[in-house]
C-alpha atoms as a PDB file:
ATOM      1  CA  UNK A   1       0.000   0.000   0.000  1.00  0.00           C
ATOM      2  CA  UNK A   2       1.223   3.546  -0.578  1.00  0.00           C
ATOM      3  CA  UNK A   3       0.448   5.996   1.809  1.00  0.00           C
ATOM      4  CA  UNK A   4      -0.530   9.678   0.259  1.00  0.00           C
ATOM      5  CA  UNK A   5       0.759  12.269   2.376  1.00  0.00           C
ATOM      6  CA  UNK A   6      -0.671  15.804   1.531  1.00  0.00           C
ATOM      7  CA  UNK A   7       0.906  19.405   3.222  1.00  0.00           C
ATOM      8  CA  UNK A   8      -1.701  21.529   4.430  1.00  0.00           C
ATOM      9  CA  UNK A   9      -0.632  25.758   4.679  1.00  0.00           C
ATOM     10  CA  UNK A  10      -2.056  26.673   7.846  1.00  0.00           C
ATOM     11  CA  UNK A  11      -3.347  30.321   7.869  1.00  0.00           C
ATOM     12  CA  UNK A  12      -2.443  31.838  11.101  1.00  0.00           C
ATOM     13  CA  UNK A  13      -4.767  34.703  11.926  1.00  0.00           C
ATOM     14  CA  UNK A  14      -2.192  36.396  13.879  1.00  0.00           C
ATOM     15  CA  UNK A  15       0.589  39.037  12.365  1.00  0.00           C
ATOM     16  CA  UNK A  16       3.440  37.703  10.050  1.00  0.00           C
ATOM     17  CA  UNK A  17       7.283  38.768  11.245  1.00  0.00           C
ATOM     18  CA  UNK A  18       9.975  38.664   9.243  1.00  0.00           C
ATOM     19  CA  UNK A  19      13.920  38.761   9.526  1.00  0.00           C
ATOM     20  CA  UNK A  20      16.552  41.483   8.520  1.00  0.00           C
ATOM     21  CA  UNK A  21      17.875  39.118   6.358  1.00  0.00           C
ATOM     22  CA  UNK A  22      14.128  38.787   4.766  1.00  0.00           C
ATOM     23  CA  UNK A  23      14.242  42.963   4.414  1.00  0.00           C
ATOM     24  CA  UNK A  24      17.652  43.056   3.187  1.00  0.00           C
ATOM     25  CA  UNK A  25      16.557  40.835   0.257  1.00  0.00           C
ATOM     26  CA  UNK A  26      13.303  43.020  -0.008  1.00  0.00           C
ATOM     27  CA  UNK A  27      15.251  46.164  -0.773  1.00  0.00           C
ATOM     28  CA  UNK A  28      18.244  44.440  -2.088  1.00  0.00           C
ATOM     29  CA  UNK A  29      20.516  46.402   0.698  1.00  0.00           C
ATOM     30  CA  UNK A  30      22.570  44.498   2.597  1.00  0.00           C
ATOM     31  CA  UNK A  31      21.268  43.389   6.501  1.00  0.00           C
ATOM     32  CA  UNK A  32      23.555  45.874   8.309  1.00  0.00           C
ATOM     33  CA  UNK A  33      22.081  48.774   6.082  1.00  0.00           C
ATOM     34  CA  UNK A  34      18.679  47.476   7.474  1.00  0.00           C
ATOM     35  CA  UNK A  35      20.229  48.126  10.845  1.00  0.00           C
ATOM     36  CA  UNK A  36      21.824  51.207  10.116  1.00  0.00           C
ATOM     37  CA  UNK A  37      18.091  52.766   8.521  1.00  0.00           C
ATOM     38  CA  UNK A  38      16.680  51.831  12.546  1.00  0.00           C
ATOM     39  CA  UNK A  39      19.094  54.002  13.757  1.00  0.00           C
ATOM     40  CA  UNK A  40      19.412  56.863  11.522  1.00  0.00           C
ATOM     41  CA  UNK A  41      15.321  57.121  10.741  1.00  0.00           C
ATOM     42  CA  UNK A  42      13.080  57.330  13.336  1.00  0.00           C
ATOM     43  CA  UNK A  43      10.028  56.257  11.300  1.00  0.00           C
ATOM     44  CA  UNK A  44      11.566  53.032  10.321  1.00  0.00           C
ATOM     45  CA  UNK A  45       9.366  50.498  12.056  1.00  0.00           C
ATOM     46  CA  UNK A  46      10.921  49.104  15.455  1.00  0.00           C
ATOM     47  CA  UNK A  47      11.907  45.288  15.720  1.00  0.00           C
ATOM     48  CA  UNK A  48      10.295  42.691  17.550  1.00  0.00           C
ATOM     49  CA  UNK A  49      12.554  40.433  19.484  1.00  0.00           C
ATOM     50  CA  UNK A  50      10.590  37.060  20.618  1.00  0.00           C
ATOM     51  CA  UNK A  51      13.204  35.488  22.187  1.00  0.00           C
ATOM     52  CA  UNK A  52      17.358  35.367  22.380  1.00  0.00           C
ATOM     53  CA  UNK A  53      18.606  35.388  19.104  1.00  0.00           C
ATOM     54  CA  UNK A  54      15.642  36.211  17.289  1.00  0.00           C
ATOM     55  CA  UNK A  55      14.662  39.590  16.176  1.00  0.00           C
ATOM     56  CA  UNK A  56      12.308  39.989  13.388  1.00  0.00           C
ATOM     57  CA  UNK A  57       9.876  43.090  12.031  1.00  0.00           C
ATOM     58  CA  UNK A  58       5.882  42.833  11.745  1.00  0.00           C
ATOM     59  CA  UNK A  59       5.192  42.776   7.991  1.00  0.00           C
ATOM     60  CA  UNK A  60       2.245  44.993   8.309  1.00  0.00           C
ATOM     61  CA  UNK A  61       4.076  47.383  10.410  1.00  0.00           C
ATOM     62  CA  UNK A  62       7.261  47.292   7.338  1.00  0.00           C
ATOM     63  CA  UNK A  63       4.052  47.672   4.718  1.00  0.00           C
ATOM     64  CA  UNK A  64       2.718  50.697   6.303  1.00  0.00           C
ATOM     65  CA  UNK A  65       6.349  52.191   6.218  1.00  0.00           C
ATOM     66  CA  UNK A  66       6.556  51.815   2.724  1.00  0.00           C
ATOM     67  CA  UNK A  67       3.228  53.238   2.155  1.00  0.00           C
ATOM     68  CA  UNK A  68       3.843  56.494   3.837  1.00  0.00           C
ATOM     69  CA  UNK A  69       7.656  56.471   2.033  1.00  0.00           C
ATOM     70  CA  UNK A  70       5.491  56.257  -1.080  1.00  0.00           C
ATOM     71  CA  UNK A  71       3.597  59.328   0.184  1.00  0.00           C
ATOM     72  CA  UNK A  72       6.176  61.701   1.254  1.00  0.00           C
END
């Protein structure tokens, strides 16, 4: 017998985070100029660090920067 074994995408309803490495490849910068834009602009949306070691961004709080950058 062969077993079928399917991958369900769960949905979660809660916000999506994602890395500097993630934003570096967004803007094609490199991750310490991701750094560097948290320090020099104060608008640049604050990081989220959920535990030792990892530090990532809320995606809808990076979206709404780039919509008011869009803006300005």
């Amino acid at each position: 017998m062969f077993s079928t074994h399917t991958q369900e995408t769960v949905v979660g309803t809660g916000p999506s985070y994602v890395s500097d490495q993630h934003l570096a490849g967004r803007y094609s910068v490199s991750r310490p100029t991701i750094w560097a834009w948290l320090k020099k602009d104060p608008s640049f949306p604050k990081p989220v660090k959920l535990s030792p070691g990892c530090t990532r961004w809320r995606l809808d709080e990076i979206e709404a920067w780039e919509q008011s950058r869009a803006a300005a």
